[in-house]
N, C-alpha and C. Protein backbone atom coordinates (compact mmCIF):
# COMPACT_ATOMS: atom_id res chain seq x y z
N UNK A 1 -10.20 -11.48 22.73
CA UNK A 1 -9.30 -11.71 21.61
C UNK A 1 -9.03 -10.37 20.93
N UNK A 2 -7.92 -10.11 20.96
CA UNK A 2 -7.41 -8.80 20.30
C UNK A 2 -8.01 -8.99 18.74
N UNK A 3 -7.60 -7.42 18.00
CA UNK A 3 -7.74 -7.49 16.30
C UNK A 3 -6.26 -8.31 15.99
N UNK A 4 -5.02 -8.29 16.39
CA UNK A 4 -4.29 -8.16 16.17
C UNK A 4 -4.16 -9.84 15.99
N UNK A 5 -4.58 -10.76 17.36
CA UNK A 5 -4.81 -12.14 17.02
C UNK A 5 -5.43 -12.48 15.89
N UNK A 6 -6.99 -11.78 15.90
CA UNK A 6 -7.84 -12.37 14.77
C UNK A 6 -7.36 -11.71 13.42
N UNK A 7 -6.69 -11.59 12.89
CA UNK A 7 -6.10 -11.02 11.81
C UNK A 7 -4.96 -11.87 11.42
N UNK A 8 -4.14 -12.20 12.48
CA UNK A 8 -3.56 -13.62 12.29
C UNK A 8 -4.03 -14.74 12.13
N UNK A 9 -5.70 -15.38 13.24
CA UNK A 9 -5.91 -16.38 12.70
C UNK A 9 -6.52 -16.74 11.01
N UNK A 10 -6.66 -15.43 10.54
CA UNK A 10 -7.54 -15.15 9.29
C UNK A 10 -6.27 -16.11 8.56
N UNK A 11 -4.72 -15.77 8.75
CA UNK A 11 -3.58 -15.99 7.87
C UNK A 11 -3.21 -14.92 7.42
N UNK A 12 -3.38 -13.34 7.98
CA UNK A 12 -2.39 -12.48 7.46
C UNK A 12 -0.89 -12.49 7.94
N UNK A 13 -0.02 -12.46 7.68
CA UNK A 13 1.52 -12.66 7.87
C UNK A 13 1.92 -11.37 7.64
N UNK A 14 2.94 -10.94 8.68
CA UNK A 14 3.55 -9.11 8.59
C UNK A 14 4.18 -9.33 6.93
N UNK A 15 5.44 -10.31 6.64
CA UNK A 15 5.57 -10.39 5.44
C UNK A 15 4.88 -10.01 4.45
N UNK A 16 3.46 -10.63 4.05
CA UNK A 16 2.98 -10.23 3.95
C UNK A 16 2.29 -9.02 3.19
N UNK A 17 2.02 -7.80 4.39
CA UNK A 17 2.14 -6.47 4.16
C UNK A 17 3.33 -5.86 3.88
N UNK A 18 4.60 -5.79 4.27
CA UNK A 18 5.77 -5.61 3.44
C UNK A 18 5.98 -5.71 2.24
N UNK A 19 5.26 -7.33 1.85
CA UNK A 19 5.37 -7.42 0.20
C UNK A 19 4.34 -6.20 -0.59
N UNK A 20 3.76 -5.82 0.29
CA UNK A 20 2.43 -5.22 -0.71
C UNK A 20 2.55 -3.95 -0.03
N UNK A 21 3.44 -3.51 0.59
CA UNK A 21 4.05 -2.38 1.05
C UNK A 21 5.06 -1.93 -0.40
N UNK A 22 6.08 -2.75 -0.25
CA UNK A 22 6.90 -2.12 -1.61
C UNK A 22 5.98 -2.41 -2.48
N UNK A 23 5.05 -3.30 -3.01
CA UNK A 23 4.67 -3.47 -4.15
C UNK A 23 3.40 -1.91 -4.59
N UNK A 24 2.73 -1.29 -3.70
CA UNK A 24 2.59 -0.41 -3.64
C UNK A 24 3.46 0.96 -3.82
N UNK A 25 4.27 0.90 -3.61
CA UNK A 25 5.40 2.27 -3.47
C UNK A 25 5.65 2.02 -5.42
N UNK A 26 5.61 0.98 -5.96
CA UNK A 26 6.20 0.56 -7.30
C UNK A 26 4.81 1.03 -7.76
N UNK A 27 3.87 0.68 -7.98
CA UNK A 27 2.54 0.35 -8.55
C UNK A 27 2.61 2.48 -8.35
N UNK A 28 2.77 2.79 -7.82
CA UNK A 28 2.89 4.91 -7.22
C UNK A 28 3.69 4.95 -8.43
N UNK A 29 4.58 4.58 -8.10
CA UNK A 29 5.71 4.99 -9.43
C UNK A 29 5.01 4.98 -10.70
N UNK A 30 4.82 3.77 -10.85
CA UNK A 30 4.35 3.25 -12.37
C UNK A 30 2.98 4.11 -12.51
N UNK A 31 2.30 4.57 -11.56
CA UNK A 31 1.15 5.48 -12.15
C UNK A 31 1.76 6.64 -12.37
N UNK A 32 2.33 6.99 -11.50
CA UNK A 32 2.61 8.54 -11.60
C UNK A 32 3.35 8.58 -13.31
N UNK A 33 4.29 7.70 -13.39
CA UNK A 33 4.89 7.86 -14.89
C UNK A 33 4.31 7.56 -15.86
N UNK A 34 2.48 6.98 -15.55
CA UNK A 34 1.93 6.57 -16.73
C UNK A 34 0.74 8.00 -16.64
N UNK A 35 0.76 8.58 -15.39
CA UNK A 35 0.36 10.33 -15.84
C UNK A 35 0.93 11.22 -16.74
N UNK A 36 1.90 10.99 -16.52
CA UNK A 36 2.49 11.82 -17.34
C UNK A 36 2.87 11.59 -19.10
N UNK A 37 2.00 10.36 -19.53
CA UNK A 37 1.89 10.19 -20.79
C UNK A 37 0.40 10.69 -21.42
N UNK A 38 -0.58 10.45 -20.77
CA UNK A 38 -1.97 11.22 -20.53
C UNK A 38 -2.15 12.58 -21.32
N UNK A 39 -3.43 12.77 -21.74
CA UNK A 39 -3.17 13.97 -22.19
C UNK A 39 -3.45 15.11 -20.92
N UNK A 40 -3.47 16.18 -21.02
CA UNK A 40 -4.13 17.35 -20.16
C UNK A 40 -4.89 17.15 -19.47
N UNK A 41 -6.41 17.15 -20.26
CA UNK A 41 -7.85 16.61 -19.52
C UNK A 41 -7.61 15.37 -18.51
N UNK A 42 -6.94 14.79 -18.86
CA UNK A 42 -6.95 12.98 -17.73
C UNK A 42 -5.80 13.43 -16.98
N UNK A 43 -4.90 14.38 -16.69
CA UNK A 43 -3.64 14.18 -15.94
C UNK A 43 -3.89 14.63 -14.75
N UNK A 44 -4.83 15.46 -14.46
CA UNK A 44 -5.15 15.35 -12.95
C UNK A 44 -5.60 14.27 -12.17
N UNK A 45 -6.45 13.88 -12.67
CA UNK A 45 -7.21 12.29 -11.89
C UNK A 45 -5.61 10.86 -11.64
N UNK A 46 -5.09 11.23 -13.21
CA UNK A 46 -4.11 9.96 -13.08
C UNK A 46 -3.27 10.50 -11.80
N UNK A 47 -2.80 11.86 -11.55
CA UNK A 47 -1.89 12.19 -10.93
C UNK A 47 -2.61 11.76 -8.95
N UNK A 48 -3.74 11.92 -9.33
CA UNK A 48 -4.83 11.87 -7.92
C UNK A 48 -4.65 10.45 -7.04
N UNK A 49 -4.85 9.98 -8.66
CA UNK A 49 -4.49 8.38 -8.75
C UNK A 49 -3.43 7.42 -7.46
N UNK A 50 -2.35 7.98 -8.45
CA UNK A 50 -1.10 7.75 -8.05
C UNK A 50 -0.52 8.42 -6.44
N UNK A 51 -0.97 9.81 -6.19
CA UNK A 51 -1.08 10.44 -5.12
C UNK A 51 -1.89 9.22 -3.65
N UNK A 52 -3.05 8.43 -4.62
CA UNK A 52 -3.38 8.13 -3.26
C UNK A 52 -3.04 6.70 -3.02
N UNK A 53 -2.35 5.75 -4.34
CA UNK A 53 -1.84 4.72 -4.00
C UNK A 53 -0.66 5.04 -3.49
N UNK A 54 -0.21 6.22 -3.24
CA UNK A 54 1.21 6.43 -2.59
C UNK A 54 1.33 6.49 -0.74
N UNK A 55 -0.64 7.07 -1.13
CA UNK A 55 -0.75 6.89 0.84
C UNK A 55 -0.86 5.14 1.29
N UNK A 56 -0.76 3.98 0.24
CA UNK A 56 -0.72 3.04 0.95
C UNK A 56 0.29 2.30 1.54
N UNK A 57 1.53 2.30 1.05
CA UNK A 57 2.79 1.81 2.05
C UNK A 57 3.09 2.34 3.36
N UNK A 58 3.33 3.53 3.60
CA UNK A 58 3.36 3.71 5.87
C UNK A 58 2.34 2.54 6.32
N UNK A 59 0.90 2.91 5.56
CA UNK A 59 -0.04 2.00 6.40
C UNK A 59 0.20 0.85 6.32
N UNK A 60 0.61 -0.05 5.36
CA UNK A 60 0.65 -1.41 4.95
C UNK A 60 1.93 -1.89 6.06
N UNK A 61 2.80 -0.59 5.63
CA UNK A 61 3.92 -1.12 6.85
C UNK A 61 3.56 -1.69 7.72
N UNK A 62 3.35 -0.34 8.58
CA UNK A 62 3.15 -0.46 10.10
C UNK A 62 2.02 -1.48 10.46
N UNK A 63 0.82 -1.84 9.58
CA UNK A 63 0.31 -3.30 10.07
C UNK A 63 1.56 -4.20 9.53
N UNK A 64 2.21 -4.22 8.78
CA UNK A 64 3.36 -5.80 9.13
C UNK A 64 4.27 -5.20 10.37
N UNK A 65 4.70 -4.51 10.48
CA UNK A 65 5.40 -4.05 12.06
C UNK A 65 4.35 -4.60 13.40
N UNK A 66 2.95 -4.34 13.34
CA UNK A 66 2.46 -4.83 14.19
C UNK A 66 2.13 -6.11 14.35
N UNK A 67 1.87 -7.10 12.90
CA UNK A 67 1.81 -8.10 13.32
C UNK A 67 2.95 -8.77 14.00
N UNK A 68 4.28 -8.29 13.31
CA UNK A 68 5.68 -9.35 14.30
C UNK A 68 5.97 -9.49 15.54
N UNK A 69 5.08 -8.32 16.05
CA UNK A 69 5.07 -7.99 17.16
C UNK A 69 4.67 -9.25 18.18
N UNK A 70 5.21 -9.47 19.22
CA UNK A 70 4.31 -10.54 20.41
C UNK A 70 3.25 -10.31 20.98
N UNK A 71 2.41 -10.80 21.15
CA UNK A 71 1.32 -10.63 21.51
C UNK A 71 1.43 -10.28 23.43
């Protein structure tokens, strides 16, 4: 049994990750612009923040790209 089955029988849906693909790319935004209200001392971490919820949409993608996929 592939990962790719058992990840489906769990009930993940590519949809899914798409939704939480853009909803990620938004949630980047909204940190990054809530860094920049921060003072000095905190604006690196918020900016770190936001930097690494920004690495989560490619990934989130491409698992909903793989699930639509046929087995």
């Amino acid at each position: 049994m592939t990962v790719r089955a058992v990840v489906r029988r769990a009930g993940l849906r590519s949809v899914y990750c798409h939704v939480a693909s853009l909803s990620s790319v938004a949630l980047c935004i909204g940190l990054w612009i809530r860094a920049k209200t921060v003072d000095q001392d905190e604006r690196g971490n918020a900016e770190r923040r936001a930097l690494f919820v920004g690495l989560w949409p490619p990934l989130l993608w491409l698992i909903g790209n793989t699930l639509e996929e046929p087995d």
